[in-house]
C-alpha atoms as a PDB file:
ATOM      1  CA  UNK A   1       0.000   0.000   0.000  1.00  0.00           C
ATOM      2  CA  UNK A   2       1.159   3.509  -0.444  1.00  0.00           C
ATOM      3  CA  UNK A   3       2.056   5.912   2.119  1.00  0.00           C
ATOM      4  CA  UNK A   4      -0.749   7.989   2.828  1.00  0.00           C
ATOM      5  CA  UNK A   5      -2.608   9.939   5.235  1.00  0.00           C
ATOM      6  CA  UNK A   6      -6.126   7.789   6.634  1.00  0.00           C
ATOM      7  CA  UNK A   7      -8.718   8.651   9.656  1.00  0.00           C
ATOM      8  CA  UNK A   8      -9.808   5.886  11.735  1.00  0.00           C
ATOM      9  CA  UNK A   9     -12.735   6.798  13.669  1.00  0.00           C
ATOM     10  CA  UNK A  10     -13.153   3.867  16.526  1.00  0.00           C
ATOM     11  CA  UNK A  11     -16.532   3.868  17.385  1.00  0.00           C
ATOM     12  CA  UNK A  12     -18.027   3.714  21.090  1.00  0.00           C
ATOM     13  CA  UNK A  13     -20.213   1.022  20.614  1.00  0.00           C
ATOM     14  CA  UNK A  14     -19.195  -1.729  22.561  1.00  0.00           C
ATOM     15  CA  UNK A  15     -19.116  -4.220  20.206  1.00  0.00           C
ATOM     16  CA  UNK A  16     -16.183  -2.862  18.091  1.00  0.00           C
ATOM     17  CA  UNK A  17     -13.171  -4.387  19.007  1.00  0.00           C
ATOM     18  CA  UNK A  18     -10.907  -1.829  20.165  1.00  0.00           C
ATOM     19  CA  UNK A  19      -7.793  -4.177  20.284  1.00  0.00           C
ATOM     20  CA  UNK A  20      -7.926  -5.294  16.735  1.00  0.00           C
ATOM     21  CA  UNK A  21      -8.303  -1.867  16.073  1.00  0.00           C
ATOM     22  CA  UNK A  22      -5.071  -0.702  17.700  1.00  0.00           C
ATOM     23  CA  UNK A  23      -3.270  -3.535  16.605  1.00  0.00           C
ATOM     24  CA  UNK A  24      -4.274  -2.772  12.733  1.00  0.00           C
ATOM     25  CA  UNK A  25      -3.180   0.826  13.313  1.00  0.00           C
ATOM     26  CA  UNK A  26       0.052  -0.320  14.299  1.00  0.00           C
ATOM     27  CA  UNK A  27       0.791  -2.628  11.166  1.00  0.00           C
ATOM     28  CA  UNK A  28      -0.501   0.133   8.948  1.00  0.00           C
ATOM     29  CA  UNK A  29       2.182   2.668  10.635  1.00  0.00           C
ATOM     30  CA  UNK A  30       4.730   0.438  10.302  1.00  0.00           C
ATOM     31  CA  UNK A  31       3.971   0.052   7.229  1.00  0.00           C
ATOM     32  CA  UNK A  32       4.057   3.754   6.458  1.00  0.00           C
ATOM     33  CA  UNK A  33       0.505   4.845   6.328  1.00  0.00           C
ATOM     34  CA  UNK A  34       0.008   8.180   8.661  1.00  0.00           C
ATOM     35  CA  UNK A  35      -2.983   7.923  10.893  1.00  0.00           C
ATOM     36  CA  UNK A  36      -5.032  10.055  12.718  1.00  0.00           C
ATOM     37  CA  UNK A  37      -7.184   8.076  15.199  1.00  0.00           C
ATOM     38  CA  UNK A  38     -10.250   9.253  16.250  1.00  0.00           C
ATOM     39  CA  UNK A  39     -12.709   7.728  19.547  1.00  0.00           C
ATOM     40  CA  UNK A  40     -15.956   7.941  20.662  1.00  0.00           C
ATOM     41  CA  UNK A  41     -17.387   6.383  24.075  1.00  0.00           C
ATOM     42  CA  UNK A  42     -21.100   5.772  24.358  1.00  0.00           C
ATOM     43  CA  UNK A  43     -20.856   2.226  25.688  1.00  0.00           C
ATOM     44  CA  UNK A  44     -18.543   3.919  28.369  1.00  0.00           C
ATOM     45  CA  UNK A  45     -20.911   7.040  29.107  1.00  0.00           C
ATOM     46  CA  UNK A  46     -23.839   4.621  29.386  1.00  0.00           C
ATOM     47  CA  UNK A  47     -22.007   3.008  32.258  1.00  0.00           C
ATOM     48  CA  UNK A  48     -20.683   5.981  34.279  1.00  0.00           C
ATOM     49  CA  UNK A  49     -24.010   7.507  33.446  1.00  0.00           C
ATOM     50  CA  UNK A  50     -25.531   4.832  35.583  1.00  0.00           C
ATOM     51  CA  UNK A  51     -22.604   4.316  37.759  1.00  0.00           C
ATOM     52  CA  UNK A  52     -23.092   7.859  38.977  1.00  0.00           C
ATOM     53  CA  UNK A  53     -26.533   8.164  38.318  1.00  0.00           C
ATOM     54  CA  UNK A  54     -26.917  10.586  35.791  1.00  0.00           C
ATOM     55  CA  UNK A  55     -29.916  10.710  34.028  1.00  0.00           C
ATOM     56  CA  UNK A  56     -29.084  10.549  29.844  1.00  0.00           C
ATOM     57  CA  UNK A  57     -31.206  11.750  26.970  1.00  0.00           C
ATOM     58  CA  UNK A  58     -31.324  11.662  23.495  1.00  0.00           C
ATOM     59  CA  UNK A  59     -32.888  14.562  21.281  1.00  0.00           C
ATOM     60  CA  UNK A  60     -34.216  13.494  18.080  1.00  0.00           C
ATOM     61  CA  UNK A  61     -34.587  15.788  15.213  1.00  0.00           C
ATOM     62  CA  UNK A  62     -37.436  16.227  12.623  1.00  0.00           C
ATOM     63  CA  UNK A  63     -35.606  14.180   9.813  1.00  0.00           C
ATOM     64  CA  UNK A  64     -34.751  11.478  12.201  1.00  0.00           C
ATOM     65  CA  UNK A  65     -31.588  12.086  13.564  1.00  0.00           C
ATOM     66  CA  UNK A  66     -30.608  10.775  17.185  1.00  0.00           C
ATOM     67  CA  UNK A  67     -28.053  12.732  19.691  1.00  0.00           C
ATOM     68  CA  UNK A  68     -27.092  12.967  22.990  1.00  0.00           C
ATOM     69  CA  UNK A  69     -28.784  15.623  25.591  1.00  0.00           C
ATOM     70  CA  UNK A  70     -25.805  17.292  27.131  1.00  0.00           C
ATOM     71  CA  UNK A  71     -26.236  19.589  30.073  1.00  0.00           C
ATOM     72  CA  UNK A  72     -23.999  20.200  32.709  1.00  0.00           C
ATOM     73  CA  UNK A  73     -23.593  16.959  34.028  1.00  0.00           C
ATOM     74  CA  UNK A  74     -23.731  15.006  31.400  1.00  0.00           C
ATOM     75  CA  UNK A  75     -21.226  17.059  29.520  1.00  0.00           C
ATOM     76  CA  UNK A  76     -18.822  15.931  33.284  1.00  0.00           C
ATOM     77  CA  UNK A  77     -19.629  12.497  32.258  1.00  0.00           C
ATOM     78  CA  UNK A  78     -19.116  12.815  28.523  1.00  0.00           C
ATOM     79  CA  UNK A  79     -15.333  14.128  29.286  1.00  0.00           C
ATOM     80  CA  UNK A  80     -14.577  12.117  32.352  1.00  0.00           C
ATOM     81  CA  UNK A  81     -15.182   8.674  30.283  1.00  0.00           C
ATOM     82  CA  UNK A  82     -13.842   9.516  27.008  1.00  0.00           C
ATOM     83  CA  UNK A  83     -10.625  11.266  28.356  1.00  0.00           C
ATOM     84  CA  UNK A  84     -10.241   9.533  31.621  1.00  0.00           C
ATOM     85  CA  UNK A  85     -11.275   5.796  30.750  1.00  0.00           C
ATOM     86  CA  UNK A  86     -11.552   5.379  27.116  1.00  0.00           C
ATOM     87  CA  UNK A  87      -8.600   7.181  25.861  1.00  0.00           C
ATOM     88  CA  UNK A  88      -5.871   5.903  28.195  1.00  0.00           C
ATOM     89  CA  UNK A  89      -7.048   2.756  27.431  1.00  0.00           C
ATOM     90  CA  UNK A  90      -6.790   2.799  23.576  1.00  0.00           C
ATOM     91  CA  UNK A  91      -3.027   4.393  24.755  1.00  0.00           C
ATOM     92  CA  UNK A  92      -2.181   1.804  26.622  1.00  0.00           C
ATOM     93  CA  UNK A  93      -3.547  -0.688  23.934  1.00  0.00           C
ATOM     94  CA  UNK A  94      -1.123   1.123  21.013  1.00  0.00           C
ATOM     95  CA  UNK A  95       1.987   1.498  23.403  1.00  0.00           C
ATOM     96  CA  UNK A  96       1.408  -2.781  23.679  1.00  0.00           C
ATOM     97  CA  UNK A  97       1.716  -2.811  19.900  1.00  0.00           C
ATOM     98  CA  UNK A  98       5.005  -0.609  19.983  1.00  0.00           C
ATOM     99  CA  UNK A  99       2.958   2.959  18.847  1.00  0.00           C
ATOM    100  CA  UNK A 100       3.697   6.146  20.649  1.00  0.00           C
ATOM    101  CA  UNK A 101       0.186   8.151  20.881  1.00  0.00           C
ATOM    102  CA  UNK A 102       0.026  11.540  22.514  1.00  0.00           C
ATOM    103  CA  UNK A 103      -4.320  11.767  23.392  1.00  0.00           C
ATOM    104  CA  UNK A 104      -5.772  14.543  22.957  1.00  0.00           C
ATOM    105  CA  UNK A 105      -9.490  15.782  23.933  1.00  0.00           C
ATOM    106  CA  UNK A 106     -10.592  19.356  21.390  1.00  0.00           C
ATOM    107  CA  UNK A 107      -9.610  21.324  24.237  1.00  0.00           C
ATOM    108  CA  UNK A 108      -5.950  20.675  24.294  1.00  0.00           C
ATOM    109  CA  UNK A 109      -4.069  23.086  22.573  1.00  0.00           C
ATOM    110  CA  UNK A 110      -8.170  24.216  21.665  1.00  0.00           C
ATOM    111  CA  UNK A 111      -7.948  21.570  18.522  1.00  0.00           C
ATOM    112  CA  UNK A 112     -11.377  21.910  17.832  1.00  0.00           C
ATOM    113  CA  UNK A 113     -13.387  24.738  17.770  1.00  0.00           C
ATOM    114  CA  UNK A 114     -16.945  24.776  17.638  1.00  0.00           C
ATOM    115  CA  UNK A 115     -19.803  27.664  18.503  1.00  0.00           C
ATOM    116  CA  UNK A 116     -22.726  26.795  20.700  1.00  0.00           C
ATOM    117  CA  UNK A 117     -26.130  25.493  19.185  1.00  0.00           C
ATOM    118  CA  UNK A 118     -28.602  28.228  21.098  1.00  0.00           C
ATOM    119  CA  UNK A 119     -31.504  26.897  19.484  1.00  0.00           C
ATOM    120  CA  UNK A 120     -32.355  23.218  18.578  1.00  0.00           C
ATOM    121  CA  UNK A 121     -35.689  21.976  17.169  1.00  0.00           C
ATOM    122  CA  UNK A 122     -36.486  18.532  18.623  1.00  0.00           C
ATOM    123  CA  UNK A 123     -39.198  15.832  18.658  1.00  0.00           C
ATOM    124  CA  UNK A 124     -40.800  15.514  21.932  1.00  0.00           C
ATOM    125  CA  UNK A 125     -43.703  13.109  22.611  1.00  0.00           C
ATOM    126  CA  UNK A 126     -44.569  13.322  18.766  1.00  0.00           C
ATOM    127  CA  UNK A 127     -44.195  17.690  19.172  1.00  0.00           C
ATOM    128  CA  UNK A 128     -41.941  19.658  17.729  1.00  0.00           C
ATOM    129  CA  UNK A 129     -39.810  21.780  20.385  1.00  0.00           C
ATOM    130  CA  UNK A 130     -37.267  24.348  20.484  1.00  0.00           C
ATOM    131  CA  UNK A 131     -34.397  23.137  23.110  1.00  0.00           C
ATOM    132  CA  UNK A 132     -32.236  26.314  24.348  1.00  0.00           C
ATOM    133  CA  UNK A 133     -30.289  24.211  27.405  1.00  0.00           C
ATOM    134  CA  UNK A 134     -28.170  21.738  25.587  1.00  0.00           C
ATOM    135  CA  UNK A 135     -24.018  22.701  25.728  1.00  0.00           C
ATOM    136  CA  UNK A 136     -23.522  20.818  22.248  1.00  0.00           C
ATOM    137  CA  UNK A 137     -22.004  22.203  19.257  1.00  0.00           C
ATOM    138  CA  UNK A 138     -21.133  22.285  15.753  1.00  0.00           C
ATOM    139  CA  UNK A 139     -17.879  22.320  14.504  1.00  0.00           C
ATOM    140  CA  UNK A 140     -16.104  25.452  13.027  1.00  0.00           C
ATOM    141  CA  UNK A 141     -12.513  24.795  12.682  1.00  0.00           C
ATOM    142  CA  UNK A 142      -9.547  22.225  13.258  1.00  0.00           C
ATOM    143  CA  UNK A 143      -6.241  23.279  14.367  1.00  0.00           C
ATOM    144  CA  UNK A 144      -4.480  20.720  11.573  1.00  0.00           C
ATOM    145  CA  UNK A 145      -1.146  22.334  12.289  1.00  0.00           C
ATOM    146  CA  UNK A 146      -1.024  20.659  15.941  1.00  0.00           C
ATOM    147  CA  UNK A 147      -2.224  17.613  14.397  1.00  0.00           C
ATOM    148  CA  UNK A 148       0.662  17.721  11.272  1.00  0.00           C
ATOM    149  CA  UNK A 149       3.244  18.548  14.003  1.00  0.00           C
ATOM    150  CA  UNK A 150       2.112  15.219  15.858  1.00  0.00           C
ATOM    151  CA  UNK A 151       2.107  13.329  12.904  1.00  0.00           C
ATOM    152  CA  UNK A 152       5.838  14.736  11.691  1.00  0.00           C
ATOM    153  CA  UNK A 153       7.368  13.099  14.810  1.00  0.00           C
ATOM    154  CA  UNK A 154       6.081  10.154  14.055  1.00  0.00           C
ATOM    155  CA  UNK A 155       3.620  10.186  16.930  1.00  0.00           C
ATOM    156  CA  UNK A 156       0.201   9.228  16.575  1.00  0.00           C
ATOM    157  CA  UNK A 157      -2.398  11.664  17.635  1.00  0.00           C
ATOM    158  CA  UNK A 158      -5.755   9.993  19.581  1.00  0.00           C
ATOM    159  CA  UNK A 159      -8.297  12.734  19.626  1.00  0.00           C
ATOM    160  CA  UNK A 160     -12.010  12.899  20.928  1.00  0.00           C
ATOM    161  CA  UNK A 161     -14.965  14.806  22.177  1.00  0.00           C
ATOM    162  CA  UNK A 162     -15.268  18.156  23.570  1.00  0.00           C
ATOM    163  CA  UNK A 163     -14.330  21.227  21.768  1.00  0.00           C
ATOM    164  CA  UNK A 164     -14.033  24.621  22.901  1.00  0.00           C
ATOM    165  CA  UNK A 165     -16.143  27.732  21.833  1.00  0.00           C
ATOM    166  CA  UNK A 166     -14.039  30.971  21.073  1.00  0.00           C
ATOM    167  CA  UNK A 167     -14.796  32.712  24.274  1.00  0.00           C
ATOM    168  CA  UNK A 168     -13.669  29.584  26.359  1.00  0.00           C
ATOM    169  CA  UNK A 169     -17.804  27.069  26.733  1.00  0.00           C
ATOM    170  CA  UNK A 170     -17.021  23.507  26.869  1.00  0.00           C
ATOM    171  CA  UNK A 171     -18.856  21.917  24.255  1.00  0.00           C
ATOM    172  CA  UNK A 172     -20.189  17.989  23.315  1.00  0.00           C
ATOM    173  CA  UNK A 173     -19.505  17.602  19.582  1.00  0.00           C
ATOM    174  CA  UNK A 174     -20.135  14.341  17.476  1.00  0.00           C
ATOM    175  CA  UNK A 175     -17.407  12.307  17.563  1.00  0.00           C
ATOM    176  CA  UNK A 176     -18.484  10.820  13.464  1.00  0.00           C
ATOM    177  CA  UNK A 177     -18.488  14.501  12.613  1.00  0.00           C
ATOM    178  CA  UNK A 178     -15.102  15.383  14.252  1.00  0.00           C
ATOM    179  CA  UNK A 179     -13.492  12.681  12.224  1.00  0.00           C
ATOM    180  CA  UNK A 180     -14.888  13.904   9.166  1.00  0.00           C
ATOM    181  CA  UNK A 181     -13.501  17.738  10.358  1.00  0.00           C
ATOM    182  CA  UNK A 182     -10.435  16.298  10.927  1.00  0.00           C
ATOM    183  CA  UNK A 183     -10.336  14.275   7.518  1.00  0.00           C
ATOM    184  CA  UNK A 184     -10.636  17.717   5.198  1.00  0.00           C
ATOM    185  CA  UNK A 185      -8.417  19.609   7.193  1.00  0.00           C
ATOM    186  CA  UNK A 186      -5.659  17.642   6.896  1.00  0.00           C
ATOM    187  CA  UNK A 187      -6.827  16.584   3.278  1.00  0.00           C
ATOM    188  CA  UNK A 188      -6.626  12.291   3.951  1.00  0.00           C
ATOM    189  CA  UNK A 189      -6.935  10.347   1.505  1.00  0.00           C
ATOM    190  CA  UNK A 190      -9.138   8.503   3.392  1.00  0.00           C
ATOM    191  CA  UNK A 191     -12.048   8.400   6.382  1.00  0.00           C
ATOM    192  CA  UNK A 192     -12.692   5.138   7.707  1.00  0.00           C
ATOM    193  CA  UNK A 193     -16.089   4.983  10.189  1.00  0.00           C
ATOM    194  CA  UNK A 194     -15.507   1.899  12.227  1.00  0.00           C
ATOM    195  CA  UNK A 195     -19.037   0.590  13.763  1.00  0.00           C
ATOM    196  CA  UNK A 196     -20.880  -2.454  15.212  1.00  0.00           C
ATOM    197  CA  UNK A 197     -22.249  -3.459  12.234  1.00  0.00           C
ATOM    198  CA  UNK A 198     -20.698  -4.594   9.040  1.00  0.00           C
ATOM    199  CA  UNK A 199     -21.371  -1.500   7.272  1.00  0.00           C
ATOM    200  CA  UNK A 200     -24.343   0.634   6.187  1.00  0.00           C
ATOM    201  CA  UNK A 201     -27.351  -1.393   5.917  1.00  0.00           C
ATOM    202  CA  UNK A 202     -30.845  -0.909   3.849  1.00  0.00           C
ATOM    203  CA  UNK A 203     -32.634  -2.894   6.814  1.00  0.00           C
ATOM    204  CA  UNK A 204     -30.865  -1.883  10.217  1.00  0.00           C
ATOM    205  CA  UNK A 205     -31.956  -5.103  11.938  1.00  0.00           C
ATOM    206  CA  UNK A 206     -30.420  -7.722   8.428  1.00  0.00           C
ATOM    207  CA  UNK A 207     -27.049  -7.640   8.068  1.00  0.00           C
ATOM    208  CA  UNK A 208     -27.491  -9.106   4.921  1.00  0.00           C
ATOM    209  CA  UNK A 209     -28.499  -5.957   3.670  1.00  0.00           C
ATOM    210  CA  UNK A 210     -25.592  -4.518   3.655  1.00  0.00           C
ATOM    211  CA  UNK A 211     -24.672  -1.696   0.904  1.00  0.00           C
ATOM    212  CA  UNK A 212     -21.369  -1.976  -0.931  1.00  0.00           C
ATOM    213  CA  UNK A 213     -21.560   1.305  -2.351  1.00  0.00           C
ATOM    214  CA  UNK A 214     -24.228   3.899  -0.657  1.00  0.00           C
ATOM    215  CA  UNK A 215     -24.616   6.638  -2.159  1.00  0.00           C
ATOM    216  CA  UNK A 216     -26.029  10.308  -0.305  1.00  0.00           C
ATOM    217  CA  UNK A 217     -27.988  13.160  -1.265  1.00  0.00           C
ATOM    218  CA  UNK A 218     -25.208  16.409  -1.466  1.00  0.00           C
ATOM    219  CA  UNK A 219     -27.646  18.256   1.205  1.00  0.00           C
ATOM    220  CA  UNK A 220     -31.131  17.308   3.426  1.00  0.00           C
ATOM    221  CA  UNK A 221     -31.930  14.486   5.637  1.00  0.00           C
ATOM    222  CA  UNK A 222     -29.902  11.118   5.259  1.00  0.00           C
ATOM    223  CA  UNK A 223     -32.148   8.135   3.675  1.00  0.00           C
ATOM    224  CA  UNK A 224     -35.492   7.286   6.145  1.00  0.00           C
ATOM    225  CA  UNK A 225     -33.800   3.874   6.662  1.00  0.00           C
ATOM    226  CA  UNK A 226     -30.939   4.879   8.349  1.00  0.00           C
ATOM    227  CA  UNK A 227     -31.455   5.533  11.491  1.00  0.00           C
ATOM    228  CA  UNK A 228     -29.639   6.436  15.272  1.00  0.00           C
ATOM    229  CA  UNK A 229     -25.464   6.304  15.161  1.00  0.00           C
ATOM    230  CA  UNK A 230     -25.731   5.122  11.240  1.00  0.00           C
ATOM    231  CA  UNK A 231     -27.625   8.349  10.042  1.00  0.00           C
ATOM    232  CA  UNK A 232     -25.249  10.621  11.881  1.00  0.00           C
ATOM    233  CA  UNK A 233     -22.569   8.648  10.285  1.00  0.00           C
ATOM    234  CA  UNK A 234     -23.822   9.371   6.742  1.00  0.00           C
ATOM    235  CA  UNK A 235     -23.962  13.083   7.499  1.00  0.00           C
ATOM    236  CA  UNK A 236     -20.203  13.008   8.924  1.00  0.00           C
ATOM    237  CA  UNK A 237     -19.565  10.899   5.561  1.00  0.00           C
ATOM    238  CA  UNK A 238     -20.807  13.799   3.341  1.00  0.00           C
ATOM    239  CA  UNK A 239     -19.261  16.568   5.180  1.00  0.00           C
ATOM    240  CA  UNK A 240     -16.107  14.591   4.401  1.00  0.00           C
ATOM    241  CA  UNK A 241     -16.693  14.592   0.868  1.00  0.00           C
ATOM    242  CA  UNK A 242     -17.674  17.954   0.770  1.00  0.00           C
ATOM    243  CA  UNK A 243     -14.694  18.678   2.157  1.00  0.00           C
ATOM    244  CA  UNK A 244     -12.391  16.905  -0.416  1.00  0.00           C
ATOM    245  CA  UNK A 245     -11.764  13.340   1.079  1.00  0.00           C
ATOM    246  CA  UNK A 246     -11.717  11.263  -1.776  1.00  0.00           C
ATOM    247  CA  UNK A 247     -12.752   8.026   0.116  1.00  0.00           C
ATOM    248  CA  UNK A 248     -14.797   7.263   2.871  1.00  0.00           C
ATOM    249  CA  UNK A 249     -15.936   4.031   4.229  1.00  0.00           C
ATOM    250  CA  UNK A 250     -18.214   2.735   6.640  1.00  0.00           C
ATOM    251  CA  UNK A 251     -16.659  -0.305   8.135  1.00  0.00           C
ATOM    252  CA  UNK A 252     -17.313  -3.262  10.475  1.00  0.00           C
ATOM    253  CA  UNK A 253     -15.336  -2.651  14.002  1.00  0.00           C
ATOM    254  CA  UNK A 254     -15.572  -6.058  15.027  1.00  0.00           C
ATOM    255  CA  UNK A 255     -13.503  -8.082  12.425  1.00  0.00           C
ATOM    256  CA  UNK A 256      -9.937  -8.885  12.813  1.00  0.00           C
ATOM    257  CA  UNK A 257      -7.850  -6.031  10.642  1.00  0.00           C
ATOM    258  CA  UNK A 258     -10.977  -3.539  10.758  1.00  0.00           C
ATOM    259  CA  UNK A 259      -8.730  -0.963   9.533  1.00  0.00           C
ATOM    260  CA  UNK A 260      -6.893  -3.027   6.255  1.00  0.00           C
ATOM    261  CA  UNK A 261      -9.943  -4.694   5.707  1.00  0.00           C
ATOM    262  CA  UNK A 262     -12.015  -1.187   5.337  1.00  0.00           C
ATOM    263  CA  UNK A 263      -8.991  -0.061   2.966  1.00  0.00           C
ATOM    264  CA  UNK A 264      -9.468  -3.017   0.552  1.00  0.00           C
ATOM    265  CA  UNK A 265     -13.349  -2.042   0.389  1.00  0.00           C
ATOM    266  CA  UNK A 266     -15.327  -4.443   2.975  1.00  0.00           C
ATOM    267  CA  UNK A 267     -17.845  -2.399   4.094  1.00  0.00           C
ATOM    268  CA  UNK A 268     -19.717   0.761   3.082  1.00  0.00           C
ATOM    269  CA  UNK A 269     -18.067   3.081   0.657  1.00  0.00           C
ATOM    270  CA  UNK A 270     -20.007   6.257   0.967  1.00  0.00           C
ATOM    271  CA  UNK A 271     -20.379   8.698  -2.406  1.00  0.00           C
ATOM    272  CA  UNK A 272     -21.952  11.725  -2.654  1.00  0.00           C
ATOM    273  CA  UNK A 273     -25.277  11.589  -5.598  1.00  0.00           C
ATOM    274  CA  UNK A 274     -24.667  13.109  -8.376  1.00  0.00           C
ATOM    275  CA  UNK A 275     -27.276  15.826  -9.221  1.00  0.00           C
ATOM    276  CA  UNK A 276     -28.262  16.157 -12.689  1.00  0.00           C
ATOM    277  CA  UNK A 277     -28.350  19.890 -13.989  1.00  0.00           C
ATOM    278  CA  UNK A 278     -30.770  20.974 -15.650  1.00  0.00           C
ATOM    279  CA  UNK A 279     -30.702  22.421 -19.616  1.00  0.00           C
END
């Protein structure tokens, strides 16, 4: 394979196999491929959710789409499990397979930058609402230079959830969509969306109906069928392509070599529709 630049998000489902994961990273670096790895943590949040009994909530939006309620205690949760259990975990993982990873959360060195959603429309007991209390955001910029100077040494940079607002908020962001963010900036060849499931499937509940090639409207709602984690996958996918990442694959996180295997095509590969102009 040639040397070039991939994304790995790791998802937070707890079926992916994180192990096989970090072990595949470290073949592919070794083998010269520059990686950016990329975590989630919902398994993990679910548990110290409970643990410390913190109540969790999902918003849904009108076209479907499924995301965590963040207020001030989950958001403590939220950054407690993904940089105090999950990440040292995946860095103890890669320093078993000989990789030297520096993790990183969007507030170090304020990698990711996002601005604060003030208004939110949500689906509430079949109503449409306007939510004004969640502390999640969308993304605005990546700092890609911290990232490339990571990547020069040779080290391997692990990043996750929260970013930072310019005036200082601590924010949730979507871990999918910070992959994708981090994808463009840096201009990889590829984004590779590792899940629970063997890719992106027309009937959530068949895996035999999974889609080699899926391809996504440029703008609107993702596809009715996809739903939860798997719809906001689809929209990180086209932000990706939007953003000049030539590949992007939805892959299954439980196989041995998720990360080669995604590279050779097993899985989803995501395209964008092509819209036909009119005369």
């Amino acid at each position: 394979m040639r040397h070039s630049l991939v994304v790995v998000k790791c998802g937070g489902n707890a079926d992916v196999d994180a192990e096989a994961v970090c072990r595949d990273v470290a073949d592919l670096i070794r083998s010269g491929v520059e990686i950016v790895l990329v975590h989630g943590g919902s398994a993990e949040i679910e548990r110290l959710a409970e643990q410390l009994d913190v109540p969790q909530r999902t918003h849904t939006s009108p076209d479907g789409v499924s995301t965590r309620r963040t207020d001030e205690r989950t958001l403590e949760v939220l950054t407690l499990a993904l940089a105090g259990s999950v990440k040292p975990k995946l860095l103890q993982t890669l320093a078993r397979f000989g990789v030297r990873a520096v993790g990183m959360t969007g507030l170090d060195g304020q990698l990711l930058r996002a601005r604060r959603k003030r208004a939110q429309r949500a689906v509430v007991d079949g109503r449409t609402v306007i939510v004004r209390d969640n502390l999640s955001g969308a993304l605005e910029s990546v700092d890609e230079t911290l990232l490339r100077d990571l990547l020069d040494r040779h080290l391997l940079p692990v990043v996750s959830p929260p970013a930072i607002t310019e005036d200082g908020e601590v924010l949730n962001v979507d871990a999918d969509r910070v992959a994708a963010a981090i994808a463009a900036a840096l201009n990889a060849d590829v984004l590779v969306l590792l899940t629970g499931a063997p890719g992106v499937q027309s009937d959530p509940d068949d895996d035999s109906t999974v889609l080699p090639l899926c391809e996504i409207a440029p703008e609107g709602s993702p596809a009715s069928w996809a739903r939860g984690g798997m719809a906001m996958k689809l929209i990180a996918a086209r932000e990706a392509l939007h953003g000049g990442v030539a590949h992007v694959m939805v892959a299954d996180g439980r196989a041995a070599q998720p990360v080669r295997r995604a590279l050779t095509s097993w899985g989803t590969r995501v395209v964008l529709r092509q819209v036909a102009r009119a005369a």
